[in-house]
N, C-alpha and C. Protein backbone atom coordinates (compact mmCIF):
# COMPACT_ATOMS: atom_id res chain seq x y z
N UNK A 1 -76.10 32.32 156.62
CA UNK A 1 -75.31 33.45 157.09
C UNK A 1 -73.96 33.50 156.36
N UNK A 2 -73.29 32.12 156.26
CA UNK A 2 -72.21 32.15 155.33
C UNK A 2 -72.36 32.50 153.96
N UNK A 3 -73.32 32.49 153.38
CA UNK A 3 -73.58 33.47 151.92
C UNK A 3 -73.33 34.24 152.07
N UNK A 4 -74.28 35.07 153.15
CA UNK A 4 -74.16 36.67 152.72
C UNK A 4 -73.29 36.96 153.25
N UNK A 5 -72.38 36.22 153.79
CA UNK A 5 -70.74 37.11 153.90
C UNK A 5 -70.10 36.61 152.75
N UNK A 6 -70.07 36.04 152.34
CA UNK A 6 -69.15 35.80 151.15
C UNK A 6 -69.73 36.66 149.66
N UNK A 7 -70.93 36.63 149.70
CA UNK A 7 -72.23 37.56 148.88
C UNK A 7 -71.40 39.11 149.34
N UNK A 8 -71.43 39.64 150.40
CA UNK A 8 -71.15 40.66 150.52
C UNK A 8 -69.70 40.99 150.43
N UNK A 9 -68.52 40.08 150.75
CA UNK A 9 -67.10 39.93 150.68
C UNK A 9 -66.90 40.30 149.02
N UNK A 10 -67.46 39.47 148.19
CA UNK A 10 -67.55 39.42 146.84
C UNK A 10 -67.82 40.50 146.60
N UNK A 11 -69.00 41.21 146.90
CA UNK A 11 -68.96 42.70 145.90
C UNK A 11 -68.58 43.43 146.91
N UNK A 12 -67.72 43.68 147.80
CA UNK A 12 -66.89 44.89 148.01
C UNK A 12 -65.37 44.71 147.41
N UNK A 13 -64.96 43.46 147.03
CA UNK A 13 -63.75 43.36 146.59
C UNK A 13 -63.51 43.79 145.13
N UNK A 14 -64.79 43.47 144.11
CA UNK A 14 -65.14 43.59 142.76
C UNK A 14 -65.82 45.19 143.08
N UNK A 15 -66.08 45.60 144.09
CA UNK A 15 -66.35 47.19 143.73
C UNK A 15 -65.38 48.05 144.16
N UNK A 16 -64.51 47.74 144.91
CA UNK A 16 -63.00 48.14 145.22
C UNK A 16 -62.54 48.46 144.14
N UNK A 17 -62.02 47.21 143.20
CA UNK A 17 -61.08 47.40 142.30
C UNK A 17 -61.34 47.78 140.91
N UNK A 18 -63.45 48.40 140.81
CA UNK A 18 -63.90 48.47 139.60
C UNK A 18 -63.04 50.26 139.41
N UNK A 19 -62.71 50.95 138.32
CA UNK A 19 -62.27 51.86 138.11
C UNK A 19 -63.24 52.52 137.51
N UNK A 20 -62.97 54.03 138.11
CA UNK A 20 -64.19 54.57 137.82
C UNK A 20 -63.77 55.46 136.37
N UNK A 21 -64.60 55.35 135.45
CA UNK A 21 -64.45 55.82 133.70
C UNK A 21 -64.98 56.91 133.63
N UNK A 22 -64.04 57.96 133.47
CA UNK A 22 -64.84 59.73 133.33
C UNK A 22 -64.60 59.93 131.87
N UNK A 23 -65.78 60.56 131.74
CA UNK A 23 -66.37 60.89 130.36
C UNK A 23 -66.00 62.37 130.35
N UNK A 24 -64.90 62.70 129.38
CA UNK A 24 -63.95 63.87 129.26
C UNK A 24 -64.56 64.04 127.50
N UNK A 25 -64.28 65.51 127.67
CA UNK A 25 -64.34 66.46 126.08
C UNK A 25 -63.26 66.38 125.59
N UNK A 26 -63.02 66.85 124.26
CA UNK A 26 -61.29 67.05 123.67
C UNK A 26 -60.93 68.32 124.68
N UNK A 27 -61.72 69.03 124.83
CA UNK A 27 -60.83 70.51 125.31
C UNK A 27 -60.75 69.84 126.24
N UNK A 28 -61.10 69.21 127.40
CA UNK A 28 -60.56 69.07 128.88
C UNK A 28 -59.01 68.13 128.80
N UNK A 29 -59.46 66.86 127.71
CA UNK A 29 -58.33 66.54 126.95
C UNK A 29 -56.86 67.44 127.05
N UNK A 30 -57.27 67.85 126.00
CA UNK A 30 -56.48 68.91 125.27
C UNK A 30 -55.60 69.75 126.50
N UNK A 31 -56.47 70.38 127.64
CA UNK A 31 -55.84 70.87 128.86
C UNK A 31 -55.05 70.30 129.38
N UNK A 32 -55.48 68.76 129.88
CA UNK A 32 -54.88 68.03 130.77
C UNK A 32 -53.34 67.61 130.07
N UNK A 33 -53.71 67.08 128.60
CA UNK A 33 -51.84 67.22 127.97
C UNK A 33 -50.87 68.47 127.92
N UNK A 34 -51.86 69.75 127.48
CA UNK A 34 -50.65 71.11 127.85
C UNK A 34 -50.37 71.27 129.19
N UNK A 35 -51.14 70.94 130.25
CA UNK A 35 -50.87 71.39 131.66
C UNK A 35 -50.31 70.66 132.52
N UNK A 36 -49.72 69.00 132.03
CA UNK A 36 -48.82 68.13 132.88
C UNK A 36 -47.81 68.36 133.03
N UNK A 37 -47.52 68.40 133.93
CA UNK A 37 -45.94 68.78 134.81
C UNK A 37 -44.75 67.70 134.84
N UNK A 38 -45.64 66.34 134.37
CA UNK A 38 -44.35 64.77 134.36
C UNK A 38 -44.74 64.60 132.90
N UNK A 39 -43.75 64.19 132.35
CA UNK A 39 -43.62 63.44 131.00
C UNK A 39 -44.71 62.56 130.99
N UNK A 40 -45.52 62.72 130.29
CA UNK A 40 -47.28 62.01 130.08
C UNK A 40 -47.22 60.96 129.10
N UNK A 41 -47.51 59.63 128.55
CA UNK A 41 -47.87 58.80 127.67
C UNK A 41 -49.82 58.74 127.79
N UNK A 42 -50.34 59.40 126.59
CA UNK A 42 -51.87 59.12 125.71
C UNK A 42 -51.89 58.03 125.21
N UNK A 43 -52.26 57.20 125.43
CA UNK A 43 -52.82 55.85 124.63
C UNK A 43 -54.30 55.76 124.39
N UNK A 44 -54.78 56.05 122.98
CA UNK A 44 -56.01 56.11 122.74
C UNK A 44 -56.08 54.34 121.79
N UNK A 45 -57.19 53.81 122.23
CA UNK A 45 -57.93 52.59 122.64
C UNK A 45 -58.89 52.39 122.41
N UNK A 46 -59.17 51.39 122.02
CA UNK A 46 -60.74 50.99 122.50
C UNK A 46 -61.13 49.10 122.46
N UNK A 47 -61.98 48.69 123.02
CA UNK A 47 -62.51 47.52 123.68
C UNK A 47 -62.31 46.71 122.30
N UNK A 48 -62.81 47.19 121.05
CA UNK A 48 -62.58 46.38 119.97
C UNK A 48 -61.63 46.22 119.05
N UNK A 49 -60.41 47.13 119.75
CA UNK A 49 -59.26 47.11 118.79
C UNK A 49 -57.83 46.08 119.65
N UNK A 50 -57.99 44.93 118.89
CA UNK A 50 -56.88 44.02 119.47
C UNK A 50 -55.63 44.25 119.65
N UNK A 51 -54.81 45.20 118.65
CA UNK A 51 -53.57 45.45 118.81
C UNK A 51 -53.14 46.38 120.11
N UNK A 52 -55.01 47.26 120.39
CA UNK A 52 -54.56 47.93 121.24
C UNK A 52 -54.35 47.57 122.49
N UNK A 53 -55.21 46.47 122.52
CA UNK A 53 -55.43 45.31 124.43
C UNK A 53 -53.86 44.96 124.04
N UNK A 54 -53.38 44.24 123.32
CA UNK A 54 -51.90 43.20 123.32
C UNK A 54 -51.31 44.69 123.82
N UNK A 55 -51.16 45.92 123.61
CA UNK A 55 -49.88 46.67 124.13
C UNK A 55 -50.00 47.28 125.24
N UNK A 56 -51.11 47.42 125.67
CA UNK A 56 -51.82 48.12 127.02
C UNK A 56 -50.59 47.38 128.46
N UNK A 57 -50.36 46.17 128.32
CA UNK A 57 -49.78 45.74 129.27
C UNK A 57 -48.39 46.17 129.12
N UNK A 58 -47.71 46.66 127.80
CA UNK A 58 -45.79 46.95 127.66
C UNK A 58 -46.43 48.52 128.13
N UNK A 59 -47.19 49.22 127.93
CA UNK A 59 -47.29 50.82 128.56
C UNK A 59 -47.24 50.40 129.75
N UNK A 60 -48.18 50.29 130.67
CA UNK A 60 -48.19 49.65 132.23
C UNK A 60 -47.12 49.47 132.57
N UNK A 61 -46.60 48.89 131.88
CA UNK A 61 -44.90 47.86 132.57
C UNK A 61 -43.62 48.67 132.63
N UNK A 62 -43.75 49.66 131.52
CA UNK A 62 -43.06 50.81 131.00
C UNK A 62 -43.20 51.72 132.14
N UNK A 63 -44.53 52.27 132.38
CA UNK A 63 -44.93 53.46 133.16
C UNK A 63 -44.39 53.29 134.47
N UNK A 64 -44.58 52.05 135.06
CA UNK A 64 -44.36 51.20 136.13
C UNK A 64 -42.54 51.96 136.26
N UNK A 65 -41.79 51.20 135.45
CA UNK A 65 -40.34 51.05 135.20
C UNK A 65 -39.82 52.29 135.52
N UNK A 66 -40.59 53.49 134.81
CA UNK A 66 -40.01 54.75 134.72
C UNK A 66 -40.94 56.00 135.76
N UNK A 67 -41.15 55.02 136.38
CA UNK A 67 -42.37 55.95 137.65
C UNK A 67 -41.58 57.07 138.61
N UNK A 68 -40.58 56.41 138.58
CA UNK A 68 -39.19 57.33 139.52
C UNK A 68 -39.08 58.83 139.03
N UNK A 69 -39.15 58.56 137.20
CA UNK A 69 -38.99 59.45 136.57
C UNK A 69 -40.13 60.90 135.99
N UNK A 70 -41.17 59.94 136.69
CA UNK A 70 -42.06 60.83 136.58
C UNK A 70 -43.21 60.66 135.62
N UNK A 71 -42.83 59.56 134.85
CA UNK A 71 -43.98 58.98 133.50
C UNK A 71 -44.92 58.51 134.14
N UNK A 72 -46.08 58.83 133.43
CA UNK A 72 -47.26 58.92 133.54
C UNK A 72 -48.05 58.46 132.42
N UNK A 73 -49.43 57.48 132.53
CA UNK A 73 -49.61 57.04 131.29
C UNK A 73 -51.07 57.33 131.46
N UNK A 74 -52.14 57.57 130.83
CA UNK A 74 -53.76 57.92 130.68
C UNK A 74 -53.70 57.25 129.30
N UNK A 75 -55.15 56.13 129.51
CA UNK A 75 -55.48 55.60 129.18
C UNK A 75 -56.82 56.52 128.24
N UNK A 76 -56.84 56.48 127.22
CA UNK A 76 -58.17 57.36 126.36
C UNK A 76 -58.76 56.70 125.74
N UNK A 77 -60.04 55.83 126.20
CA UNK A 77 -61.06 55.02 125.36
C UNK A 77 -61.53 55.86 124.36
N UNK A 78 -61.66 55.37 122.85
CA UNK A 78 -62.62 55.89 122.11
C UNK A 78 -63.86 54.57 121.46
N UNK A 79 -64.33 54.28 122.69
CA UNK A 79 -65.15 53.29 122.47
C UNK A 79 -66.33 54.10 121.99
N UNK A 80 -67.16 53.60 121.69
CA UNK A 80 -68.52 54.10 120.78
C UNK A 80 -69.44 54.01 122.47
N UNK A 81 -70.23 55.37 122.55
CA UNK A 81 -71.03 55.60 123.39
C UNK A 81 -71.94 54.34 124.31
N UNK A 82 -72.34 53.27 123.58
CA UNK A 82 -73.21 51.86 124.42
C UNK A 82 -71.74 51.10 125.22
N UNK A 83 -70.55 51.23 124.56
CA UNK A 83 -69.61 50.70 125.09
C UNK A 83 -69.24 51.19 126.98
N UNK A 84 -69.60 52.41 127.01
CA UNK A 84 -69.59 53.49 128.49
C UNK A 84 -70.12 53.47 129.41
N UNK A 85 -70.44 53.06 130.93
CA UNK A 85 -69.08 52.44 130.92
C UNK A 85 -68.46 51.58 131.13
N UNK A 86 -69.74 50.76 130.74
CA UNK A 86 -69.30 49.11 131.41
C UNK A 86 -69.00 48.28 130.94
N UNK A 87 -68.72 48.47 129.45
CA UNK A 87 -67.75 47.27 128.91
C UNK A 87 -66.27 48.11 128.82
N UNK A 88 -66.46 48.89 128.85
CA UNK A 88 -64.57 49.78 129.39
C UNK A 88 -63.98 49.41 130.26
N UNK A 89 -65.01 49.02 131.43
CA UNK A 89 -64.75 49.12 132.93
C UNK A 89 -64.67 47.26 133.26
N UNK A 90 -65.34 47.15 132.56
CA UNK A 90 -65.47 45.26 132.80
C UNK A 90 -64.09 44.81 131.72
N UNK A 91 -64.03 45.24 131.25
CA UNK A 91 -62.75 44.88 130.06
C UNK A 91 -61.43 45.39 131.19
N UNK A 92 -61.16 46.46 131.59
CA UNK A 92 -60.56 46.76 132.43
C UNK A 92 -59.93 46.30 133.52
N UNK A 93 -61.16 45.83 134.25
CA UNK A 93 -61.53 44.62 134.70
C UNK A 93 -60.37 43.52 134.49
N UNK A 94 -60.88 42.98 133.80
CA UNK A 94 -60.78 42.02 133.22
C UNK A 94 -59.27 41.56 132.54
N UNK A 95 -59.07 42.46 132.74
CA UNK A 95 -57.35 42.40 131.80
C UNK A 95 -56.49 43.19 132.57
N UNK A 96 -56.81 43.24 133.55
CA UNK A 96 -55.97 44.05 134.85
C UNK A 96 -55.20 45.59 134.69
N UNK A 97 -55.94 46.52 134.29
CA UNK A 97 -55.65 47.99 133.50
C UNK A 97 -56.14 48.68 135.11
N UNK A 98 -54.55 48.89 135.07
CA UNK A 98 -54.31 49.83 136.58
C UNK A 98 -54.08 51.38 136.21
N UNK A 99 -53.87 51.87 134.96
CA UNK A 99 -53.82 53.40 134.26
C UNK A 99 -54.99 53.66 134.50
N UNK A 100 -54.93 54.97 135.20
CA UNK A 100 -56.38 56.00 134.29
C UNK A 100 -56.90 55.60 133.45
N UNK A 101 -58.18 55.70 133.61
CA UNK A 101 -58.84 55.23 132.11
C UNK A 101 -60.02 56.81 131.95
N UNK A 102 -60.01 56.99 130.39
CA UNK A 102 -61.67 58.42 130.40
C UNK A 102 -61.35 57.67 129.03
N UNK A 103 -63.08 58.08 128.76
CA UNK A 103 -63.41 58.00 127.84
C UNK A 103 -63.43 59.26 126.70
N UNK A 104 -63.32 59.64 125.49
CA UNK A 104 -63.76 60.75 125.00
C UNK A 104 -64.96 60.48 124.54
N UNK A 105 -65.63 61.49 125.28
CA UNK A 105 -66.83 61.85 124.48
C UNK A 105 -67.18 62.74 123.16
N UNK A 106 -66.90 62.00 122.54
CA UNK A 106 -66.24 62.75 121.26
C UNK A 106 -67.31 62.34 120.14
N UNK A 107 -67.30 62.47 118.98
CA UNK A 107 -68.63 61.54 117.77
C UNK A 107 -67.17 61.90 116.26
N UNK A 108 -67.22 63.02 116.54
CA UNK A 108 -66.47 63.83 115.58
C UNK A 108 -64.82 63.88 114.82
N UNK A 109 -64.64 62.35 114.67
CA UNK A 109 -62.48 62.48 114.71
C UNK A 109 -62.73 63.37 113.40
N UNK A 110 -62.74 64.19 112.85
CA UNK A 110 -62.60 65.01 111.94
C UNK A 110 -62.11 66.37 112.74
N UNK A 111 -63.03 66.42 113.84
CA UNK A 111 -62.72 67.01 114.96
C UNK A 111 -61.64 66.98 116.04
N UNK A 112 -61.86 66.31 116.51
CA UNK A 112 -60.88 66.02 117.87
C UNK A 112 -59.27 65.77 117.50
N UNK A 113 -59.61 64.63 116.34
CA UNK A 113 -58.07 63.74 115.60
C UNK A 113 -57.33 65.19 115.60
N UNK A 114 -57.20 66.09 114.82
CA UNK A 114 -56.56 67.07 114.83
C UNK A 114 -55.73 68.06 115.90
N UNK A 115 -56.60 68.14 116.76
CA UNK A 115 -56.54 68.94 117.53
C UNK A 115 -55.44 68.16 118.63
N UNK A 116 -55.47 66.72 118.54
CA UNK A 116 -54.40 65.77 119.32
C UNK A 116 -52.39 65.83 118.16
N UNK A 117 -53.03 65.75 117.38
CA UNK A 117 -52.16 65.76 116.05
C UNK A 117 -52.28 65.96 114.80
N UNK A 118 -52.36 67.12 114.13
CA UNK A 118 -52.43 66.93 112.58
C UNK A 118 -52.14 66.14 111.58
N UNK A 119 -51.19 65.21 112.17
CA UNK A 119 -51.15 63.82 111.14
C UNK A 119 -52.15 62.65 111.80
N UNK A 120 -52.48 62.71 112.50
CA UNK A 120 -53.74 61.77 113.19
C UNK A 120 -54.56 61.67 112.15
N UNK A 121 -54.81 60.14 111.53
CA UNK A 121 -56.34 59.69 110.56
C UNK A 121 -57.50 59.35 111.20
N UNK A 122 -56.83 58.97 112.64
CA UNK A 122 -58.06 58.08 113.75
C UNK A 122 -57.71 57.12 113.82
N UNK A 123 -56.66 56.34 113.48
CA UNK A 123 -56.79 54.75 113.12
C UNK A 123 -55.94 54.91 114.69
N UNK A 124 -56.30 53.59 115.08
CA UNK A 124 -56.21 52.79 116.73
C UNK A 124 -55.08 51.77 116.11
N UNK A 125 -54.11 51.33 117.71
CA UNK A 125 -54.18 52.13 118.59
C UNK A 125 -53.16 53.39 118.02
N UNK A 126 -53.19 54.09 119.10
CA UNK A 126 -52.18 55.80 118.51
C UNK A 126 -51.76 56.00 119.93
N UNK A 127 -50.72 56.66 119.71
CA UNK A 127 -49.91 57.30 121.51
C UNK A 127 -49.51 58.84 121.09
N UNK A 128 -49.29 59.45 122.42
CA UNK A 128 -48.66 60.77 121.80
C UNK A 128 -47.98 60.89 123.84
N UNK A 129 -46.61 61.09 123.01
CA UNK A 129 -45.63 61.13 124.21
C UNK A 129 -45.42 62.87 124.78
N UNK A 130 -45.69 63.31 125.58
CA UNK A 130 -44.97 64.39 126.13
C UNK A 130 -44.40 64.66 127.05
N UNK A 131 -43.50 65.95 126.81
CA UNK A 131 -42.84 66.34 128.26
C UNK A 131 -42.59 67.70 128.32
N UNK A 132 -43.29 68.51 128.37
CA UNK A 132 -44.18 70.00 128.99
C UNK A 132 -42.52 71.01 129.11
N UNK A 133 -41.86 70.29 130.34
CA UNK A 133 -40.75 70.57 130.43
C UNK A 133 -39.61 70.77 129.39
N UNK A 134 -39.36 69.46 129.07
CA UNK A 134 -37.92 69.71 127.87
C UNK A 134 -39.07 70.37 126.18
N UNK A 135 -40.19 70.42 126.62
CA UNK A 135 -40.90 70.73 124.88
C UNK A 135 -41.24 69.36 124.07
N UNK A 136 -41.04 68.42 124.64
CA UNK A 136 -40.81 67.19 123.96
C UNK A 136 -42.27 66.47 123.35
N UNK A 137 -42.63 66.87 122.15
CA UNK A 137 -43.69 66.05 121.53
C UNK A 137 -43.60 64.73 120.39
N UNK A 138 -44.40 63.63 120.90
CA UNK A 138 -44.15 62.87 119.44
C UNK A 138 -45.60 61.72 119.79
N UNK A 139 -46.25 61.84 117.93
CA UNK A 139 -47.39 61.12 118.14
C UNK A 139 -47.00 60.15 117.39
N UNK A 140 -47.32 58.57 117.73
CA UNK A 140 -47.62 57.54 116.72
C UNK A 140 -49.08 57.31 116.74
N UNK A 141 -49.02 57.00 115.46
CA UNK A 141 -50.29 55.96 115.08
C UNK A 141 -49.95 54.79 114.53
N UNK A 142 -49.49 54.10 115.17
CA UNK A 142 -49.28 52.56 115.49
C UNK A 142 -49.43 51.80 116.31
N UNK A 143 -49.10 49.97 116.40
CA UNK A 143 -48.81 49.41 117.36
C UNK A 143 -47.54 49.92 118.19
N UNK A 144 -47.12 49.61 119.13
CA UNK A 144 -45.50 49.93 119.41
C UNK A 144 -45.65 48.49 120.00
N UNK A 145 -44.28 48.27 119.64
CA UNK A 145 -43.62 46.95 120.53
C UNK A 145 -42.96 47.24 121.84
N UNK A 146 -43.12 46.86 122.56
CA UNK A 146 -42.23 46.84 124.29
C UNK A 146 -40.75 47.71 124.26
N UNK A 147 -40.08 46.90 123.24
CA UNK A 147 -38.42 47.59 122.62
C UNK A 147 -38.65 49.19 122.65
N UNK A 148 -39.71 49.29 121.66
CA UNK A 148 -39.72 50.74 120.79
C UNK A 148 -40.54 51.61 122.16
N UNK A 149 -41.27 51.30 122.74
CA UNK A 149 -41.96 51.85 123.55
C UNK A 149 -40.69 52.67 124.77
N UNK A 150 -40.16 51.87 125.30
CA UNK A 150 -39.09 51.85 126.21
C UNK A 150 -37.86 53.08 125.67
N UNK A 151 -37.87 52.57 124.36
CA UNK A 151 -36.95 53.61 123.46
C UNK A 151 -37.42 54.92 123.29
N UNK A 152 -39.01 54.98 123.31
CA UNK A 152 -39.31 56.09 122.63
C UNK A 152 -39.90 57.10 124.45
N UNK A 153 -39.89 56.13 125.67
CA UNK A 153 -39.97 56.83 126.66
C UNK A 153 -38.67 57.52 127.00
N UNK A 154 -37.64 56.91 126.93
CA UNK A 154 -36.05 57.31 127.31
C UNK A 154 -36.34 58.39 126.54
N UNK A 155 -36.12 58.80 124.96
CA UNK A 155 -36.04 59.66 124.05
C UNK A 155 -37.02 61.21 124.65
N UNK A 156 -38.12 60.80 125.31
CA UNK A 156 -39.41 61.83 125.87
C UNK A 156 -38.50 62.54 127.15
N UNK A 157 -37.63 61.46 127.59
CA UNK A 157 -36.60 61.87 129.35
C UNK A 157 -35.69 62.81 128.70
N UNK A 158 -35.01 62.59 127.70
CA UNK A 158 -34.05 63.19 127.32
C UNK A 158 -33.81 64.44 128.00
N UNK A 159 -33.12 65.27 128.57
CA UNK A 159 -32.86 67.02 128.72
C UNK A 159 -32.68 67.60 127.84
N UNK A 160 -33.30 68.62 127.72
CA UNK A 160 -33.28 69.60 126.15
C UNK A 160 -31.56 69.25 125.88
């Protein structure tokens, strides 16, 4: 009898905290960045790109910091389709990723890359900061360090 409470304790706690991974288009994409009302941080990602796991935790910590203010961070897997959604979600998991997470269902960065930023190549990880309100756009395609991240959220707060 003590198994199956601990059997059953166990997977309601691990299905509690599993996050559920929606499989989004660029256009729904694309909507959800013109139509946010708080200064938004995009962090596009994926399970096999290391630089992008090491910074996932300074966004979090960031978003966290400046939550008062209204920042907001979505998480955008571009993991390859077998990756969906359970090594997103177990990685997630696993490395304690409390952001939104969607996947794009995308095949096409010839496609999509553009339509996020015209200087976009695809290369991971990449961010694109906005704020709807003051007009405020800016994409990297880089790592960011904690410093620069912090710097480049203040800069997104700015008032026209």
């Amino acid at each position: 009898m003590r198994t199956i409470f601990i059997t059953a304790f166990l997977f309601f706690v691990t299905s509690v905290s599993a996050q559920q991974i929606k499989s989004i288009k660029i256009t729904e994409l694309e909507k959800t960045i013109k139509e946010s009302k708080t200064p938004l941080i995009v962090n596009f990602w994926a399970t096999f790109c290391i630089p992008c796991i090491k910074e996932i935790p300074y966004f979090q910590e960031m978003t966290r910091k400046y939550k008062s203010q209204g920042v907001s961070l979505l998480l955008v897997s571009l993991d390859l389709r077998a990756s969906y959604p359970n090594k997103i979600s177990s990685m997630a998991r696993r490395l304690h990723f409390t952001a939104p997470i969607v996947w794009l269902n995308e095949t096409n960065a010839d496609y999509f890359c553009p339509i996020i930023d015209s200087t976009w190549s695809g290369g991971l990880p990449s961010s694109l900061f906005v704020n709807n309100t003051t007009g405020y756009y800016k994409f990297l395609e880089d790592e960011i360090a904690k410093e620069k991240l912090e710097k480049q959220i203040q800069e997104m707060l700015k008032p026209k």
